[in-house]
N, C-alpha and C. Protein backbone atom coordinates (compact mmCIF):
# COMPACT_ATOMS: atom_id res chain seq x y z
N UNK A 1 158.13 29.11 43.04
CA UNK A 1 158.12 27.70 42.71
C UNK A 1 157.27 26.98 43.76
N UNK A 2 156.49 26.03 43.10
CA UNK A 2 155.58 24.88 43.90
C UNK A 2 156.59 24.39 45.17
N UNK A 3 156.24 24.56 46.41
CA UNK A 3 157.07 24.08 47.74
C UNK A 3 155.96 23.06 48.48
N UNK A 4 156.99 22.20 49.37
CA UNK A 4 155.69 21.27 49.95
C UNK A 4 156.72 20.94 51.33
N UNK A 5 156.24 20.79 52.51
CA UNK A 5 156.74 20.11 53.61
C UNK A 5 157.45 18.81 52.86
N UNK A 6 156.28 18.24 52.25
CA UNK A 6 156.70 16.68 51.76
C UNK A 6 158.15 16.70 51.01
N UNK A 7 158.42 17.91 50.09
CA UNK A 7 159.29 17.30 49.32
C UNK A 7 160.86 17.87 49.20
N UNK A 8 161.94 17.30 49.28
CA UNK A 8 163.20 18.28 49.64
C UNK A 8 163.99 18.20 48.39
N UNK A 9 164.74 19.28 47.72
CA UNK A 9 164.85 19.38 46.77
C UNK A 9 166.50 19.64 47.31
N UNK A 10 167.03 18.63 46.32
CA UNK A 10 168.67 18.72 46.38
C UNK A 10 169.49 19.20 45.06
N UNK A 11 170.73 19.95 44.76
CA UNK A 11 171.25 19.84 44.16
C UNK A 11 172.41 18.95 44.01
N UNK A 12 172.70 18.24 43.25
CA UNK A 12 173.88 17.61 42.86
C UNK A 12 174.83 18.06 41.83
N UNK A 13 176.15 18.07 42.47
CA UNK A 13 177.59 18.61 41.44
C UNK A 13 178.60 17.74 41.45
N UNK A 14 179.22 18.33 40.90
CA UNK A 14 180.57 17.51 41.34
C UNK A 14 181.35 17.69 41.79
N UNK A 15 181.12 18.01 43.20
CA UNK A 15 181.63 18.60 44.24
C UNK A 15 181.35 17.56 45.45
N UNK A 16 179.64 16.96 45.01
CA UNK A 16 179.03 16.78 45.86
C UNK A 16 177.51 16.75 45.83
N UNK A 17 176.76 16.93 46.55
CA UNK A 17 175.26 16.64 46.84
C UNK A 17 174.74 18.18 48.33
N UNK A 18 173.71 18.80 47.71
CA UNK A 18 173.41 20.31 48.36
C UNK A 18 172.13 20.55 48.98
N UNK A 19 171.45 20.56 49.84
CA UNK A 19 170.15 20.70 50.14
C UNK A 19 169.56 22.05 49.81
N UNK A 20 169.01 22.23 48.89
CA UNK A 20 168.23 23.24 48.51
C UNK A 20 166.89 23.67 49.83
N UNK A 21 166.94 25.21 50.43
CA UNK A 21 166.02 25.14 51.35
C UNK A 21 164.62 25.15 50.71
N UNK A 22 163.22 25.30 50.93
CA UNK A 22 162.21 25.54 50.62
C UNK A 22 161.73 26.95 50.12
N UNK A 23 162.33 27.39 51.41
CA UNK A 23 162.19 28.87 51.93
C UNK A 23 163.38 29.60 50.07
N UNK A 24 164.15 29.02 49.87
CA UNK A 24 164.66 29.89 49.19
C UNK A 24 164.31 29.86 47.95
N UNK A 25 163.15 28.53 47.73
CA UNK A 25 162.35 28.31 46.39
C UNK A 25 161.55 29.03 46.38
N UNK A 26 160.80 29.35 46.76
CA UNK A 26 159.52 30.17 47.21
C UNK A 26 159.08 31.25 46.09
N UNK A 27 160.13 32.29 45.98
CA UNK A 27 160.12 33.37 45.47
C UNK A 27 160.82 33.46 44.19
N UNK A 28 161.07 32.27 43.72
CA UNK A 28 161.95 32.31 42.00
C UNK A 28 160.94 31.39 41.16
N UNK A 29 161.30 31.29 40.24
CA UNK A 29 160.91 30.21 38.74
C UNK A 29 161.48 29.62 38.74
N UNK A 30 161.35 28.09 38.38
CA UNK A 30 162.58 26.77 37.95
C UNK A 30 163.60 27.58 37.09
N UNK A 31 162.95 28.49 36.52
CA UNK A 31 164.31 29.24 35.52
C UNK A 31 165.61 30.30 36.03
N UNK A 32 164.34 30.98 36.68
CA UNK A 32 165.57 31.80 37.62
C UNK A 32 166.62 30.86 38.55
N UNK A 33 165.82 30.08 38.73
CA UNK A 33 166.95 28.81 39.96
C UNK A 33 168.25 28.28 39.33
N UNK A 34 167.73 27.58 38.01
CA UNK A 34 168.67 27.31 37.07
C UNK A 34 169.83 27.84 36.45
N UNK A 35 169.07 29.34 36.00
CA UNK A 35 170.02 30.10 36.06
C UNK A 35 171.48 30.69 36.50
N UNK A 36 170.50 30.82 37.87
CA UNK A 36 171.41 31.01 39.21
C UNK A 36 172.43 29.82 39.37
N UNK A 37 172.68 28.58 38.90
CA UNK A 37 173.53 27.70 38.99
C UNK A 37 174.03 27.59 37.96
N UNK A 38 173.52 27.62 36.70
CA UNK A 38 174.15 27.21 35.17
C UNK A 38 175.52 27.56 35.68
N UNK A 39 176.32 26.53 34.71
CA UNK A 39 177.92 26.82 34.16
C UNK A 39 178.64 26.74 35.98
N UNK A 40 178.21 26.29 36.84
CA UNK A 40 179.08 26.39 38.21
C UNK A 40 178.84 24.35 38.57
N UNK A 41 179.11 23.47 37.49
CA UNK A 41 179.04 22.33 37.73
C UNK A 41 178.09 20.96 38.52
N UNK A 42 176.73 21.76 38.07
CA UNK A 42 175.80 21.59 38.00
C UNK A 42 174.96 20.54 37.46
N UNK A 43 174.75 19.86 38.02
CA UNK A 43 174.34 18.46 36.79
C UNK A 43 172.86 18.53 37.10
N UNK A 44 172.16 18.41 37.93
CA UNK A 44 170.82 17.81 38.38
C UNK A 44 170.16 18.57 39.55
N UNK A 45 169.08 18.72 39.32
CA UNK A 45 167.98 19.11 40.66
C UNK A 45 167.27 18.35 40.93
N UNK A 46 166.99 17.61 41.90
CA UNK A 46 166.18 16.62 42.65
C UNK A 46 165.22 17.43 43.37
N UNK A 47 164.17 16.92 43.23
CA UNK A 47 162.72 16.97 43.97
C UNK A 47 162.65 15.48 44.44
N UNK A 48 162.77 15.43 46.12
CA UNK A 48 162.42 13.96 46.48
C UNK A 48 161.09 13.94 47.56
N UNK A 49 160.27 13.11 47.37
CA UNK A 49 159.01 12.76 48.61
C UNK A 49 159.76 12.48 49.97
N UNK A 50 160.38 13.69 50.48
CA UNK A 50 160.93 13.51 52.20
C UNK A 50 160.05 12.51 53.18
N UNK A 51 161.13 11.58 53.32
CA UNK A 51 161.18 10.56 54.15
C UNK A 51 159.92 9.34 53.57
N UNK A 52 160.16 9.19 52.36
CA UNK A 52 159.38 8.34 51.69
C UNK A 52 160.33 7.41 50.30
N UNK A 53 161.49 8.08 50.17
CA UNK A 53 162.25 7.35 49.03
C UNK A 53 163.43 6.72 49.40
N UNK A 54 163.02 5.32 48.73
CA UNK A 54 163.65 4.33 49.12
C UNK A 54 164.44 3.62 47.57
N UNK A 55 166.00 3.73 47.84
CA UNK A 55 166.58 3.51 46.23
C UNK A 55 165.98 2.14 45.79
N UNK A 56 166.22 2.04 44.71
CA UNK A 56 165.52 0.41 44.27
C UNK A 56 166.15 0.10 42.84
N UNK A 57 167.00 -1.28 43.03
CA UNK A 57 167.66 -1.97 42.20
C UNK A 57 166.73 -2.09 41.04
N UNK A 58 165.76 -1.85 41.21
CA UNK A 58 164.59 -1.91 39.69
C UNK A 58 164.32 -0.84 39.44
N UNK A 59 164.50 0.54 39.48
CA UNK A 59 164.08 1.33 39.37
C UNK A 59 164.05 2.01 38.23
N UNK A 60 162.89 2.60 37.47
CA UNK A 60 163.47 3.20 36.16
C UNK A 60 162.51 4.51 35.93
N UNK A 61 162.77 5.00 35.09
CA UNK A 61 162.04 6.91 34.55
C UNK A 61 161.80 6.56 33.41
N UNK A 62 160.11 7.62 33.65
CA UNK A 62 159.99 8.06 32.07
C UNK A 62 160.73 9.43 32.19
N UNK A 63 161.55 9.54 30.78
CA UNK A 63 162.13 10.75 30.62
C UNK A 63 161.35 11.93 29.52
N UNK A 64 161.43 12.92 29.97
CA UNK A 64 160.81 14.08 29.49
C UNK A 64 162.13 14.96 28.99
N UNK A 65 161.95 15.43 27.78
CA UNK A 65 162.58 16.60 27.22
C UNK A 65 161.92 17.78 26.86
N UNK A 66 162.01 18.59 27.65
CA UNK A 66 161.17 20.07 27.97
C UNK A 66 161.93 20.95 27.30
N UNK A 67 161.65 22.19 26.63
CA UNK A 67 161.79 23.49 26.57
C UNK A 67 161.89 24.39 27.38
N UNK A 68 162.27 24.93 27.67
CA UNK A 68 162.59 26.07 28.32
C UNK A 68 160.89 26.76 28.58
N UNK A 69 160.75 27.04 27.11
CA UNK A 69 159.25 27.67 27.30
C UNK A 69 158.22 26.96 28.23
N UNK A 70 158.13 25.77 28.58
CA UNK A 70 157.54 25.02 29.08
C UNK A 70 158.13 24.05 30.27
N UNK A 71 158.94 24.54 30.50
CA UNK A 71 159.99 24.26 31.98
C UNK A 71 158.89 24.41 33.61
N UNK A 72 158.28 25.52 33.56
CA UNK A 72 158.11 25.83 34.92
C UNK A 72 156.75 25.21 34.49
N UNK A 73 155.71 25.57 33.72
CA UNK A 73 154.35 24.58 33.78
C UNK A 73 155.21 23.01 34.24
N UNK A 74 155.76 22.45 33.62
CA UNK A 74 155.79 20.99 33.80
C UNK A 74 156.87 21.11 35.20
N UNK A 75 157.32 21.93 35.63
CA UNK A 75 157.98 21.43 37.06
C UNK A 75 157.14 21.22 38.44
N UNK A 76 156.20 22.49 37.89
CA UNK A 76 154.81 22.77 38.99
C UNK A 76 154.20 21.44 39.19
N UNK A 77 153.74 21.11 37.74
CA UNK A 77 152.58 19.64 38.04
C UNK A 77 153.63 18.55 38.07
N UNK A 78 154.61 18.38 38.19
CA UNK A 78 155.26 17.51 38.68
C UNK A 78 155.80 17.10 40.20
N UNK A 79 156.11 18.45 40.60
CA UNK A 79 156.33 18.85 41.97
C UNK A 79 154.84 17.67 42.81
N UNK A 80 153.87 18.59 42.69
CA UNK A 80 152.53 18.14 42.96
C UNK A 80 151.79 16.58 42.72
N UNK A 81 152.62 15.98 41.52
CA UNK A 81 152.60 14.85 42.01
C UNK A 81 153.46 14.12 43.29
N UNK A 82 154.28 14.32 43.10
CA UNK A 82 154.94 14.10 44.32
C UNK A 82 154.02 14.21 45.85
N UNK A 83 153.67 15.24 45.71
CA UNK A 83 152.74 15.56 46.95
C UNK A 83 151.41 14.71 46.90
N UNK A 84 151.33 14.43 45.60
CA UNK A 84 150.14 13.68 45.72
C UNK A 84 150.32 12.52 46.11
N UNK A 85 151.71 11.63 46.25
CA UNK A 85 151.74 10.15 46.31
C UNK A 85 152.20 9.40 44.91
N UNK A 86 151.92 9.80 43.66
CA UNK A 86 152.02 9.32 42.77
C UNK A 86 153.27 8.96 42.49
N UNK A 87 154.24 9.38 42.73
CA UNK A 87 156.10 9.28 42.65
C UNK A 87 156.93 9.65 43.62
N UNK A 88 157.75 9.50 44.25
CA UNK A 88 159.16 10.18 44.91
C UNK A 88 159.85 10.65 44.82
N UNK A 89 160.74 10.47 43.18
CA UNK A 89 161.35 11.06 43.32
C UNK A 89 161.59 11.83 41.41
N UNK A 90 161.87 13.06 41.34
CA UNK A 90 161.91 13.28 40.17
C UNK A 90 163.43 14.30 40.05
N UNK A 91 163.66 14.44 38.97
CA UNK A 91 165.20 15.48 38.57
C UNK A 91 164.82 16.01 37.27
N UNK A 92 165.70 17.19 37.09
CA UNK A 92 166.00 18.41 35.92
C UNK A 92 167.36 18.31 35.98
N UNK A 93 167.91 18.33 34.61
CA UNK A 93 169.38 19.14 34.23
C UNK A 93 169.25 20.62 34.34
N UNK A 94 170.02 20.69 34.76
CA UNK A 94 170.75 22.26 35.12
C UNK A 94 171.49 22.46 33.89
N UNK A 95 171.47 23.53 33.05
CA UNK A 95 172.14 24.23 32.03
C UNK A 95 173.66 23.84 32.47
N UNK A 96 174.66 23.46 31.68
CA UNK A 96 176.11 23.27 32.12
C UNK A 96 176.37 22.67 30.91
N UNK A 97 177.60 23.98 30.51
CA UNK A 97 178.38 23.35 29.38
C UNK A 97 179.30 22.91 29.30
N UNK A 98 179.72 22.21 30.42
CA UNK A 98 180.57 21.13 30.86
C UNK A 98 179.93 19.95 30.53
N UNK A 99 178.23 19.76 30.65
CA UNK A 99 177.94 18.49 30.42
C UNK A 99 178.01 17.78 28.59
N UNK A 100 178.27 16.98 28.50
CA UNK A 100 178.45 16.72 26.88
C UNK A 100 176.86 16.17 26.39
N UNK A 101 175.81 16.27 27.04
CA UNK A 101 174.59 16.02 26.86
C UNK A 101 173.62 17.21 26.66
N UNK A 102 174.36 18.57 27.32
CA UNK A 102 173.78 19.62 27.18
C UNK A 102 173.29 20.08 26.24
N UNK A 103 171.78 20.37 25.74
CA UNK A 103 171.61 21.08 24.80
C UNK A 103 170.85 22.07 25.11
N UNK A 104 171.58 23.32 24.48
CA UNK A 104 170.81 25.00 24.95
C UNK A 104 169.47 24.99 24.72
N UNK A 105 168.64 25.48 25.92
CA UNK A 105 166.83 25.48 25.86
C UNK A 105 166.20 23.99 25.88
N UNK A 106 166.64 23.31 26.50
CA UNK A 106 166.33 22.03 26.28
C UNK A 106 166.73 21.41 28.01
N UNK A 107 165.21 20.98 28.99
CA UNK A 107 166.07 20.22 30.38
C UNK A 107 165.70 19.08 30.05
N UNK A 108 166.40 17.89 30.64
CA UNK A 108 165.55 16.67 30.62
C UNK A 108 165.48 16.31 32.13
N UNK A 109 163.58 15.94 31.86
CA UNK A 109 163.70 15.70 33.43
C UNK A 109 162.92 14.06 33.45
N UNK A 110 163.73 13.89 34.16
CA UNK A 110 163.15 11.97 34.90
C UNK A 110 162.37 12.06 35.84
N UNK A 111 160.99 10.86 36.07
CA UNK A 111 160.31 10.89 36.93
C UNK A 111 160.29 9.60 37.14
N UNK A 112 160.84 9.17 38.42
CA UNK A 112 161.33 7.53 38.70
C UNK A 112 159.96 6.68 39.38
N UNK A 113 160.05 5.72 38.87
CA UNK A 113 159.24 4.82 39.59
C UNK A 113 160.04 3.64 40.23
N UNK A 114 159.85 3.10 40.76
CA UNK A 114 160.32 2.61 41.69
C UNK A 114 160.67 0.70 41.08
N UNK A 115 160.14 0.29 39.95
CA UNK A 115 160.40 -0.63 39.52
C UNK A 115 159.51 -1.11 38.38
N UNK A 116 160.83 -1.04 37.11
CA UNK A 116 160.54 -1.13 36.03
C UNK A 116 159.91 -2.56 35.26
N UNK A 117 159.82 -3.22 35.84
CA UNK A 117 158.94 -4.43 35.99
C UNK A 117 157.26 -4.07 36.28
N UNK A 118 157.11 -3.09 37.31
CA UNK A 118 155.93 -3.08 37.49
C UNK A 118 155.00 -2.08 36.24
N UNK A 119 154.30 -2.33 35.57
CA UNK A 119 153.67 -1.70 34.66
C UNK A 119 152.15 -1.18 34.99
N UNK A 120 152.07 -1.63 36.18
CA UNK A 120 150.63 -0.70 37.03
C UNK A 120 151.25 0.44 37.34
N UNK A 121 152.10 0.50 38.25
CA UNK A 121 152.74 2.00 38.25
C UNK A 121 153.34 2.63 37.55
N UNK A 122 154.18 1.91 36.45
CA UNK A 122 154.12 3.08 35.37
C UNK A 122 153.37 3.20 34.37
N UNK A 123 152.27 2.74 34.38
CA UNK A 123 151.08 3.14 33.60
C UNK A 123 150.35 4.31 34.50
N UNK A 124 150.46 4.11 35.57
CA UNK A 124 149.94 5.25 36.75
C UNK A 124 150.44 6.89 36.63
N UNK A 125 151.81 6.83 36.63
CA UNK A 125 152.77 7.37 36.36
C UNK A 125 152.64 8.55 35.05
N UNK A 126 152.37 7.54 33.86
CA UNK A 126 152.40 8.13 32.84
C UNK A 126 150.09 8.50 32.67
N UNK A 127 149.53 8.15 33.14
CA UNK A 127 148.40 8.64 32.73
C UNK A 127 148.55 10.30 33.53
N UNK A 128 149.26 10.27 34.59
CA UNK A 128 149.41 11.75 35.54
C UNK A 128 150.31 12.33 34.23
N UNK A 129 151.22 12.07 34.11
CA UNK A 129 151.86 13.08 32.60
C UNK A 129 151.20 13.19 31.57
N UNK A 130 150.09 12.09 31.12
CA UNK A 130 149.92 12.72 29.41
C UNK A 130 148.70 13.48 30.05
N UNK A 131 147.76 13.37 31.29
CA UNK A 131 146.37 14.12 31.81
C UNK A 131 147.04 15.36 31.95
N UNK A 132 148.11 15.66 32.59
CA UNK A 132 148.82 17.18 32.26
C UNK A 132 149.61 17.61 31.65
N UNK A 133 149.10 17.01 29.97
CA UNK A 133 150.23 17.52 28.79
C UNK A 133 151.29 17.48 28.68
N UNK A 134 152.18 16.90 29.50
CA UNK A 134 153.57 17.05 30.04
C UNK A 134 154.08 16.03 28.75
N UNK A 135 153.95 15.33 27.90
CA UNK A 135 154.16 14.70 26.83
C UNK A 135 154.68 16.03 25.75
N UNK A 136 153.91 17.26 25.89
CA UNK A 136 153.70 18.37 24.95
C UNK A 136 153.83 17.97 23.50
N UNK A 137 152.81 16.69 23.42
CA UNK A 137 152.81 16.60 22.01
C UNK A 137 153.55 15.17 21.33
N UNK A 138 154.96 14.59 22.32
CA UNK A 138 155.72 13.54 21.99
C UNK A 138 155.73 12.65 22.21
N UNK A 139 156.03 11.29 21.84
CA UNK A 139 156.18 10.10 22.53
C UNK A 139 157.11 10.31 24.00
N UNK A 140 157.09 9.30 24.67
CA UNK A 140 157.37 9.71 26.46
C UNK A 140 158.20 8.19 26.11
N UNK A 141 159.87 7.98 26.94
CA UNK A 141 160.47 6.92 27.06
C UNK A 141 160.59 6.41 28.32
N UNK A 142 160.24 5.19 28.57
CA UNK A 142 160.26 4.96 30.09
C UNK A 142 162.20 3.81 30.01
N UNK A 143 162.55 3.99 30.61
CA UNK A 143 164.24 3.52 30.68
C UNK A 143 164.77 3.13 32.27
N UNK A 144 164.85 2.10 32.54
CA UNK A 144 165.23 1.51 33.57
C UNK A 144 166.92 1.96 34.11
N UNK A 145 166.89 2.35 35.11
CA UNK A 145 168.01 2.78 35.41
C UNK A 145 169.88 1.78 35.07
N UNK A 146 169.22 0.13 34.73
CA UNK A 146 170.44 -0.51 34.60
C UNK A 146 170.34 -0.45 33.17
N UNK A 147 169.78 0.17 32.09
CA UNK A 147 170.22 0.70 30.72
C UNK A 147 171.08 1.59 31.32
N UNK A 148 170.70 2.68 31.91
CA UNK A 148 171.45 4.20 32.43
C UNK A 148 172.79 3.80 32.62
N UNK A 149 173.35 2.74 33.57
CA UNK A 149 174.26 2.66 34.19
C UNK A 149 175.51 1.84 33.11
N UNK A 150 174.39 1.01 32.43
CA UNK A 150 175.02 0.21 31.02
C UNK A 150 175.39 1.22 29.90
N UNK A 151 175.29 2.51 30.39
CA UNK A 151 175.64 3.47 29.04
C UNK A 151 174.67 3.77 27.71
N UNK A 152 173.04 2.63 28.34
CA UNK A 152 172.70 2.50 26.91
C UNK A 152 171.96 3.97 26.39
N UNK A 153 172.31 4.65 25.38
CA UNK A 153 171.91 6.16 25.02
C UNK A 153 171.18 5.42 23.43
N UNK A 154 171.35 4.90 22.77
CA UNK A 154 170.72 4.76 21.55
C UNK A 154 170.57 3.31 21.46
N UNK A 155 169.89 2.64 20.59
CA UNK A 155 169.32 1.57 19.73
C UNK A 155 168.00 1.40 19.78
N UNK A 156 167.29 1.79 20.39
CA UNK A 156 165.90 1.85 20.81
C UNK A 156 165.31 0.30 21.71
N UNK A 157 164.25 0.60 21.37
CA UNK A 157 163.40 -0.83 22.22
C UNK A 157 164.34 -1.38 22.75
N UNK A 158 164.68 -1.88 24.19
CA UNK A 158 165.25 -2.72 24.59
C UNK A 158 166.92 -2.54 24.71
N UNK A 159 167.27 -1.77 23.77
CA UNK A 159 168.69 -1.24 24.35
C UNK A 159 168.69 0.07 24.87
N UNK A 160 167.96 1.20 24.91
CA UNK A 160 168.23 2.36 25.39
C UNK A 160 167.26 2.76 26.17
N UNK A 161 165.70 2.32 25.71
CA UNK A 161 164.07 2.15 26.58
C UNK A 161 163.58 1.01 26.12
N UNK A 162 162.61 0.98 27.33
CA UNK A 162 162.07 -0.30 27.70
C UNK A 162 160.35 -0.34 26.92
N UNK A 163 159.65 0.61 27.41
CA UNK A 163 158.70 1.06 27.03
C UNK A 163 158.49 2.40 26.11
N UNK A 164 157.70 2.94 25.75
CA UNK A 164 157.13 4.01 25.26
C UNK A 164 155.32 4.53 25.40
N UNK A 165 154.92 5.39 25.93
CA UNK A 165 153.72 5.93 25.75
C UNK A 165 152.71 5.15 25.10
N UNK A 166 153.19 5.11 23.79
CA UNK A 166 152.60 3.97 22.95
C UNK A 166 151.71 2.95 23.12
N UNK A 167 153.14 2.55 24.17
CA UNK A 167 152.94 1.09 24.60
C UNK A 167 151.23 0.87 25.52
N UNK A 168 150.40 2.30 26.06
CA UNK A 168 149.88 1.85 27.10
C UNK A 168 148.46 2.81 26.35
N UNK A 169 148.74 2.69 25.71
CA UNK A 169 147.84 3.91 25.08
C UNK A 169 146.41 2.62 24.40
């Protein structure tokens, strides 16, 4: 797996919050990693820009729903943005059929920007995802984290996302 000084990759459970070393990414696939945790209460893998992310009351993700087949291409060029500056902080679901969102072969991963108001950076944001296919074909939802926290999962525009791909195209 893509490793960087810059970026520290945590797991979160519900147990708690885990620092994933570098050194022990090195030599697996986002899949084998996953693996290795599925079904042990597992919610999320964080990739964060070390000593550069700062939480933010505006903050919101475009969310990606990946395949399995296409898991480790899109973790790589995501990783690498990070390193590039372009984002801070990004996450994957971990397989867990404890979660009631879980669906088999299917991660969803968020790539946060830092405030969903600003539409230079997430237009920034999203030209780095659709330039590396990471769309694979779909519309892309950008969703502000106080939908997230409001529960909002469906109605579209404005109750569940804010934007869409669409929108900038």
């Amino acid at each position: 797996m893509y490793t960087s000084k810059k970026i520290r990759h945590l797991l979160v459970t519900s147990y708690g919050t885990y620092r994933i070393e570098n050194s022990d990414l090195k030599a697996v696939s986002i899949l084998e990693f996953m693996q290795k945790y599925s079904n042990t209460m597992s919610y999320w893998l964080y990739a964060v820009r070390y000593r550069k992310y700062k939480s933010s009351e505006k903050a919101g993700k475009w969310m990606l729903f990946i395949k399995d087949s296409d898991l480790e291409y899109c973790w790589e060029k995501l990783l690498q943005g990070i390193d590039l500056g372009l984002y801070d902080i990004i996450k994957c679901s971990v397989p867990n059929v404890t979660n009631p969102n879980y669906t088999p072969g299917v991660s969803a991963i968020m790539v946060y920007t830092n405030n969903y108001e600003n539409k230079v950076e997430i237009h920034k944001v999203l030209n780095y995802l659709l330039s590396n296919g990471l769309d694979f074909g779909s519309e892309l939802f950008y969703k502000s984290d106080d939908q997230t926290r409001a529960g909002k999962y469906t109605g579209g525009r404005g109750e569940s996302w804010l934007y869409s791909s669409k929108d900038f195209v």
